[in-house]
Protein backbone atom coordinates (compact mmCIF):
# COMPACT_ATOMS: atom_id res chain seq x y z
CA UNK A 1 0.00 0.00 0.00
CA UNK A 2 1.31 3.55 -0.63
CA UNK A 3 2.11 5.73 1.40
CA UNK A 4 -0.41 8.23 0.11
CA UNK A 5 -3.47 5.38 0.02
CA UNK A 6 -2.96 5.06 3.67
CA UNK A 7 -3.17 8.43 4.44
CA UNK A 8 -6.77 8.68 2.75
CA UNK A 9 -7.34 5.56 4.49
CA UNK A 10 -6.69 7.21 7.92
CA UNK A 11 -8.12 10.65 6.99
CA UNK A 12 -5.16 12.42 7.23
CA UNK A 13 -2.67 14.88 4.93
CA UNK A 14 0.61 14.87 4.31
CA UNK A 15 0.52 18.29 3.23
CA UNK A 16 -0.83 19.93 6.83
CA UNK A 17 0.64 22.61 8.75
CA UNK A 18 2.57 20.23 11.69
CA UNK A 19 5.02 20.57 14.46
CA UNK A 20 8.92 20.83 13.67
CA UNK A 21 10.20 18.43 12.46
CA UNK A 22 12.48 16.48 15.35
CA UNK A 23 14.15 13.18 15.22
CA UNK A 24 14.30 12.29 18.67
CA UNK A 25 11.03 13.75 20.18
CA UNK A 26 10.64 12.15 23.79
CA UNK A 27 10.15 13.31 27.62
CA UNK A 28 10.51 11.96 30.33
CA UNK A 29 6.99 13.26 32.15
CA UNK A 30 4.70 9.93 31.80
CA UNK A 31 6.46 7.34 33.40
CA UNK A 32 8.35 10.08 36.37
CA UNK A 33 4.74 11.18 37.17
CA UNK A 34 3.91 10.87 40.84
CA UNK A 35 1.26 8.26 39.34
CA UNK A 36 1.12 6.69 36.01
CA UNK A 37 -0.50 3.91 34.26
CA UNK A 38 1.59 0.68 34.58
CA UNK A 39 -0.47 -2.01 32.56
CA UNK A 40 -3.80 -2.80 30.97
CA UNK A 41 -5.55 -5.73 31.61
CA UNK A 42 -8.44 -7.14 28.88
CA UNK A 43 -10.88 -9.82 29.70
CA UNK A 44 -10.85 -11.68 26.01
CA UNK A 45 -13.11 -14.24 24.07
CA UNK A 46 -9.80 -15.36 22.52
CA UNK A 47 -6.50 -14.90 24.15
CA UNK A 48 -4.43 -16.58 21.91
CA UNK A 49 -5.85 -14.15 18.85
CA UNK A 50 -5.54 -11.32 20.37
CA UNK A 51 -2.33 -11.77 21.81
CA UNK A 52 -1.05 -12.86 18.21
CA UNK A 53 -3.01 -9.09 16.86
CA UNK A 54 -0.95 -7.19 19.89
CA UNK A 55 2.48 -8.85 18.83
CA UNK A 56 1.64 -8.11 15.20
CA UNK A 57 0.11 -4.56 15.10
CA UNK A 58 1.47 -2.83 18.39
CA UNK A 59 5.10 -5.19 18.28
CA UNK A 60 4.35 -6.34 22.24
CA UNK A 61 6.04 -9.78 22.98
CA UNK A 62 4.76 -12.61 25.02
CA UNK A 63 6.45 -12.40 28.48
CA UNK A 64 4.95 -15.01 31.05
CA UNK A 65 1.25 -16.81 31.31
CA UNK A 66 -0.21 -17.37 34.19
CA UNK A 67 -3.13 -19.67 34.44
CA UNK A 68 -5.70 -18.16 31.70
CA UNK A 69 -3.86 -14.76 31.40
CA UNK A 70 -1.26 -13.76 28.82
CA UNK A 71 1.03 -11.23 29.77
CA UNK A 72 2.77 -8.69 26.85
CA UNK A 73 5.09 -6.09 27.67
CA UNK A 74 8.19 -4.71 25.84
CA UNK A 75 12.00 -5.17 27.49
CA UNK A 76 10.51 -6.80 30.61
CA UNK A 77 7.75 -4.69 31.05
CA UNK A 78 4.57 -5.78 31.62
CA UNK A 79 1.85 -3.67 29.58
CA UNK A 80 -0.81 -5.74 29.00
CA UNK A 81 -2.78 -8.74 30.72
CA UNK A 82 -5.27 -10.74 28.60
CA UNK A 83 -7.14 -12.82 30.13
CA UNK A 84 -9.64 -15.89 28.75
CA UNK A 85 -12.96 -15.71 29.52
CA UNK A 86 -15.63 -18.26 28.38
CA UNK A 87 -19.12 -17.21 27.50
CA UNK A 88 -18.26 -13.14 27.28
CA UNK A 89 -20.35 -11.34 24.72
CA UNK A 90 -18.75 -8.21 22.58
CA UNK A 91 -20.21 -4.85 24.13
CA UNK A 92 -21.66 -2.40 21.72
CA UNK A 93 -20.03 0.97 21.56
CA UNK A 94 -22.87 2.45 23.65
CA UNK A 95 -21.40 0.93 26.92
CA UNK A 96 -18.80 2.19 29.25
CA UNK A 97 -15.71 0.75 28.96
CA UNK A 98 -12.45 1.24 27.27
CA UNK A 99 -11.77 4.02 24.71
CA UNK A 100 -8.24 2.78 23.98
CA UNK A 101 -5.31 1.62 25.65
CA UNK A 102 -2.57 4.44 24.33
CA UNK A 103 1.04 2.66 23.43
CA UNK A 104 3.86 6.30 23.95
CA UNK A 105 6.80 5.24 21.45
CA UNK A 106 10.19 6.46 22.93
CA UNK A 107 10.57 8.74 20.16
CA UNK A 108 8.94 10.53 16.44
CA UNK A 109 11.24 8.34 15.10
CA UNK A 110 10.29 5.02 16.63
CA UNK A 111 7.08 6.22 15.17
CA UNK A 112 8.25 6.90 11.93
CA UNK A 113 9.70 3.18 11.90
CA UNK A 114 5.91 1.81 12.94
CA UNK A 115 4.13 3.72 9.96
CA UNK A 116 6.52 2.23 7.59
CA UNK A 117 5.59 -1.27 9.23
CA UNK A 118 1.63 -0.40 8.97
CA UNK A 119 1.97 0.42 5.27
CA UNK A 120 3.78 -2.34 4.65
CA UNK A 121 1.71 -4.62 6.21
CA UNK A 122 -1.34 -2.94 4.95
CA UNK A 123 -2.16 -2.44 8.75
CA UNK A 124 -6.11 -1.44 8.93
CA UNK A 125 -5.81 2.05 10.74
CA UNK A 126 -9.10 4.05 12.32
CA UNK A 127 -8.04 7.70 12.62
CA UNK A 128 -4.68 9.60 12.78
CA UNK A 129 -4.68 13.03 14.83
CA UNK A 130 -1.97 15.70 15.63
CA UNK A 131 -3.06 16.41 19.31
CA UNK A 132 0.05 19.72 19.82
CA UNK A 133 1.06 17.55 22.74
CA UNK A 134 1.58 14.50 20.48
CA UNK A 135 1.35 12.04 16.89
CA UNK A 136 -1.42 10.01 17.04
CA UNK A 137 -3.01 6.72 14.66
CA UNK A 138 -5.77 4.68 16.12
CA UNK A 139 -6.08 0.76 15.61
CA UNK A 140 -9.07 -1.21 17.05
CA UNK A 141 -8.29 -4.50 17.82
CA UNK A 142 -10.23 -8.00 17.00
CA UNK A 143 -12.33 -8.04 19.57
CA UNK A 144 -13.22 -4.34 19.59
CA UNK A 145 -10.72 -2.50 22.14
CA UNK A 146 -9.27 0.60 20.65
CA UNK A 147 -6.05 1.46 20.23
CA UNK A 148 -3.62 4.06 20.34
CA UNK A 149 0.19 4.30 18.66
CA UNK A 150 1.99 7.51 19.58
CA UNK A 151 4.52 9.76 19.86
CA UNK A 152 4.66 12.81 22.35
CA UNK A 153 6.02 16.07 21.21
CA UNK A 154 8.55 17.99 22.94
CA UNK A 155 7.17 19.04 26.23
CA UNK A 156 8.61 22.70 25.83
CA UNK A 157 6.26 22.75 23.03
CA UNK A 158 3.03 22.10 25.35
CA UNK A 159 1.00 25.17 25.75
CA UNK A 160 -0.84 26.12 28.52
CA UNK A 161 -3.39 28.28 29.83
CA UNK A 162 -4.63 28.89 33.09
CA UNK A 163 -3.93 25.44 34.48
CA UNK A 164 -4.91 23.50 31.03
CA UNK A 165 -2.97 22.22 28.24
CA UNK A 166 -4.15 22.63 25.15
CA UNK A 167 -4.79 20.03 22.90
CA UNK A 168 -7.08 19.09 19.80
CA UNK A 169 -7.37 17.23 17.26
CA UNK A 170 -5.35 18.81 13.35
CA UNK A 171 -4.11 16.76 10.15
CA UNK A 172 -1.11 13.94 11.27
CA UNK A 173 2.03 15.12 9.10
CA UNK A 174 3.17 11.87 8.03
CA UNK A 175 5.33 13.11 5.51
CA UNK A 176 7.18 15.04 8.21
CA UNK A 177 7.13 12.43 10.69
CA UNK A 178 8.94 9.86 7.97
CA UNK A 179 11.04 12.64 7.66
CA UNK A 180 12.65 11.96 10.89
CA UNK A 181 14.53 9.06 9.24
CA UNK A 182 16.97 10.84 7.08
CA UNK A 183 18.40 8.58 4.38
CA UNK A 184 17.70 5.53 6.89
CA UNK A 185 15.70 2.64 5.38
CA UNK A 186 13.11 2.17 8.25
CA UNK A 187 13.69 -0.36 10.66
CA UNK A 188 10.70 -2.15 12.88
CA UNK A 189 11.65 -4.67 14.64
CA UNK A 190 8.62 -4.92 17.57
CA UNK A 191 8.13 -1.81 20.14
CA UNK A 192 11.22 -0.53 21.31
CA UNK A 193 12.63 -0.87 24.93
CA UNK A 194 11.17 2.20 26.73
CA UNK A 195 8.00 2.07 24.80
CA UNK A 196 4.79 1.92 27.70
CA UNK A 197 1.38 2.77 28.62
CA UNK A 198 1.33 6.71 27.84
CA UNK A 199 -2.28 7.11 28.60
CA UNK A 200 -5.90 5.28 28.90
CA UNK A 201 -9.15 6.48 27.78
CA UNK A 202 -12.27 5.29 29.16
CA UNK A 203 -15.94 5.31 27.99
CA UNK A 204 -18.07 6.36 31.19
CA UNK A 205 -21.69 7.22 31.46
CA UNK A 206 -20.99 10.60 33.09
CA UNK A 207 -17.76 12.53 32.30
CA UNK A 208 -17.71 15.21 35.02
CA UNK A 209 -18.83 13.11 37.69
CA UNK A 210 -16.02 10.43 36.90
CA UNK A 211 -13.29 13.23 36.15
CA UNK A 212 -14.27 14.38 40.05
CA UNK A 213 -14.04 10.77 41.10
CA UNK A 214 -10.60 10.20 39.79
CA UNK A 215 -9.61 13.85 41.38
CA UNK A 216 -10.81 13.42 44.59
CA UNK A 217 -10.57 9.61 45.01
CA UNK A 218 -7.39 8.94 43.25
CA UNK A 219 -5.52 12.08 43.48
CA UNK A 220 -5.23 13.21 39.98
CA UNK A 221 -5.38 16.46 38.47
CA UNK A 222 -8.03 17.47 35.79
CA UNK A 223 -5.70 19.12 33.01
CA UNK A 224 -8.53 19.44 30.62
CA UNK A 225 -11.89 19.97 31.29
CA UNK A 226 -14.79 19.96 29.04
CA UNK A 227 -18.37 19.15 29.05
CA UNK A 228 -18.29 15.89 27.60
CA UNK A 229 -14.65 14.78 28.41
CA UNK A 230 -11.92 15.68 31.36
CA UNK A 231 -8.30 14.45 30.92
CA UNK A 232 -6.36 14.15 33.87
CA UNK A 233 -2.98 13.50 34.65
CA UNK A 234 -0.14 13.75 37.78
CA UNK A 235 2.64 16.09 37.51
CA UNK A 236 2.11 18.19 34.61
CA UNK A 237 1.92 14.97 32.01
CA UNK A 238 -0.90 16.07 29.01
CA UNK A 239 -2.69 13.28 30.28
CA UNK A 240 -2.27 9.92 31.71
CA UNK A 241 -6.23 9.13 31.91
CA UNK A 242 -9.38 10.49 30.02
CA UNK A 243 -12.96 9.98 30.38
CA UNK A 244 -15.21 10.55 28.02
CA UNK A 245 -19.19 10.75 27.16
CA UNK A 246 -19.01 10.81 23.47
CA UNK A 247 -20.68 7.67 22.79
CA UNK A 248 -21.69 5.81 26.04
CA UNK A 249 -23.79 9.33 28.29
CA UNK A 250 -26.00 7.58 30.59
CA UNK A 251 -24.74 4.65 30.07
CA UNK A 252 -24.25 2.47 33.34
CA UNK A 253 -22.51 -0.55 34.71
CA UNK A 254 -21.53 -3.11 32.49
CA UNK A 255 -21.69 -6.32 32.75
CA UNK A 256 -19.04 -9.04 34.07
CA UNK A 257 -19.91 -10.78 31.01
CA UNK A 258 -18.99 -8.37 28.63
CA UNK A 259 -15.60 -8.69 26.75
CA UNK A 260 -13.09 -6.00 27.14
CA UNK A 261 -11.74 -3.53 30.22
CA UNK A 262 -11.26 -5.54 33.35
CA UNK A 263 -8.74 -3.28 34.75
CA UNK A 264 -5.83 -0.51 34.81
CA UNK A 265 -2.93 -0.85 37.15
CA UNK A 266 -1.23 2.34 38.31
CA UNK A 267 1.84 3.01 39.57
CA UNK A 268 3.17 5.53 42.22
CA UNK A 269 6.88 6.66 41.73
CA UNK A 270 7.33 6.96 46.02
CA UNK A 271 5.92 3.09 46.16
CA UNK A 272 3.19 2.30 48.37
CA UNK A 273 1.13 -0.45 49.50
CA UNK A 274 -1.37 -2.07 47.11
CA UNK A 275 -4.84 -1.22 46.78
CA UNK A 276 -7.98 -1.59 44.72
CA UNK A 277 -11.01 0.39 43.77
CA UNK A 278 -14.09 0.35 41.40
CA UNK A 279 -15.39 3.38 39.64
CA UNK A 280 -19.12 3.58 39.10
CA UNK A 281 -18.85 1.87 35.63
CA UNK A 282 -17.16 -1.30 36.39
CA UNK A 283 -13.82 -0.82 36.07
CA UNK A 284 -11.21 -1.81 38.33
CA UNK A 285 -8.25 0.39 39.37
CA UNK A 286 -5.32 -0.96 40.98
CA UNK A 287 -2.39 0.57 42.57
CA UNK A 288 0.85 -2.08 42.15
C-alpha cells in the first residue's frame, strides 16, 4: 500500500501545517509522574488471537502466562494482561468501557519506523490526529478494544493556559514524521525498549462526575476539562487518563460478562502499598 493510500485511508494529509520536524522527540513526564499507568488488563473471548493481533500490530512480545492470562510487555515490562474468559459477549459501543489503551513510542522516530511497518503490512488504521502535545493513529483491535500508537512532542512545546494544556485534534504530518529518518531505510523490529502505557481512555456514562471521582478519590489532576470529556494526569503529564461521554452518556454498569476492560494498574513513583477500587462503571483500578 502507498504511502499516500494510507493516508486517505486514515483521513489524514501529508501536506498539513505540523510541528517541527524532530528526530528524537521524547520526555521523560509519563512514566516520572507521581502516578502513572503501569499495565492494561483485557478480559478476552480469545487470548491466543488477540495476543497474536498485539504482537503483530502494536510489536508487544509474550512475556509469562499465568493460568488463563497472557502477559505482553516490551523489554521486561509488563503492559498488558489478557485474560480468557468463556461465555463473554462483545459490548456495543454504547457501553462504558475502554476508549483505547494508548502505546507512547520512545521517540517521532520510533514512530516513523511503525508507519513504515503499517503500510507495509497494509495495517487497517481508524483515525490519525496531531493532538500539539503529540502524533497520534488509532487501531481497534479484533475483539473491539481501541487502540492508540503515539509519539509525544517535545514538552517545551506544550502550551498552557490557566492550568490546562491545550490540545485538539489537526491533520497527522506523516510526511514530516517519515522525515525523521533521514536517508535511513526504516527499521521495525517490535516496540522498542522504553515504549509503555502513555495514557488510557475510558468510555463512562458521566464525564464530570467520573473526572471528580478520579480527582478526589485517586488524586489526579483534571488538566482538561470539558463538558463531555476531562483528561487528567499527575505532575504536569498532558494526560495519563481520560474519560469521556461521546458515545456511552448515561450509560451504566456493564456487565461481568462483557468482553473488554477488566482493569488498569497504576503506579506511584514513592511506592506504596497495594490497593484496589471500582469506579461507578465497572472498572477496576489498581495501585501495584
Amino acid at each position: 500500500m502507498q504511502r499516500r493510500t494510507l493516508l486517505k485511508a486514515m483521513g489524514g494529509a501529508a501536506c498539513a501545517a505540523s510541528l517541527p520536524m524532530i528526530a528524537q522527540a521524547s520526555n521523560s513526564l509519563p512514566l516520572s509522574a507521581p502516578i502513572h499507568v503501569g499495565a492494561v488488563g483485557l478480559k478476552a473471548r480469545d487470548a491466543e488471537a488477540l495476543s497474536a493481533w498485539y504482537q503483530w500490530a502494536v510489536g508487544l512480545e509474550e512475556l509469562s502466562r499465568e493460568g488463563s492470562t497472557i502477559w505482553l510487555g516490551v523489554g521486561g515490562n509488563r503492559l498488558l494482561a489478557l485474560t480468557q474468559e468463556e461465555g463473554l459477549r462483545l459490548p456495543n459501543d454504547r457501553q462504558s468501557g475502554l476508549f483505547h489503551t494508548a502505546f507512547l513510542l520512545p521517540s517521532r522516530r520510533d514512530l516513523a519506523n511503525w508507519i513504515a511497518m503499517a503500510i507495509e503490512q497494509q495495517l487497517p488504521v481508524t483515525g490519525t490526529a496531531d493532538h500539539r502535545v503529540s502524533e497520534a493513529i488509532y487501531l481497534t483491535d479484533p475483539e473491539g478494544n481501541g487502540v492508540e500508537i503515539y509519539a509525544d512532542t517535545p514538552e517545551e512545546s506544550w502550551q498552557w493556559v490557566a492550568g490546562e494544556v491545550q490540545m485538539g485534534s489537526f491533520a497527522l504530518d506523516v510526511d514530516g514524521i517519515m522525515g525523521t529518518l533521514g536517508l535511513l531505510p526504516p527499521r521495525w523490529a517490535g516496540a522498542p525498549v522504553g515504549t509503555s502505557v502513555g495514557h488510557v481512555h475510558l468510555k463512562v456514562g458521566n464525564a464530570t462526575r467520573a473526572g471528580n471521582w478520579w480527582s478526589d478519590v485517586l488524586g489526579f489532576d483534571a488538566v482538561s476539562t470539558r463538558n463531555d470529556a476531562v483528561f487528567l494526569s499527575t505532575g504536569g503529564y498532558h494526560h495519563h487518563v481520560a474519560v469521556n461521554e461521546w458515545f456511552s452518556a448515561r450509560s451504566g454498569r456493564r456487565s461481568d460478562r462483557d468482553a473488554g476492560l477488566d482493569y488498569v494498574e497504576l503506579v506511584r513513583r514513592d511506592g506504596g502499598e497495594p490497593l484496589s477500587y471500582e469506579d461507578d462503571w465497572g472498572t477496576r483500578i489498581r495501585f501495584v
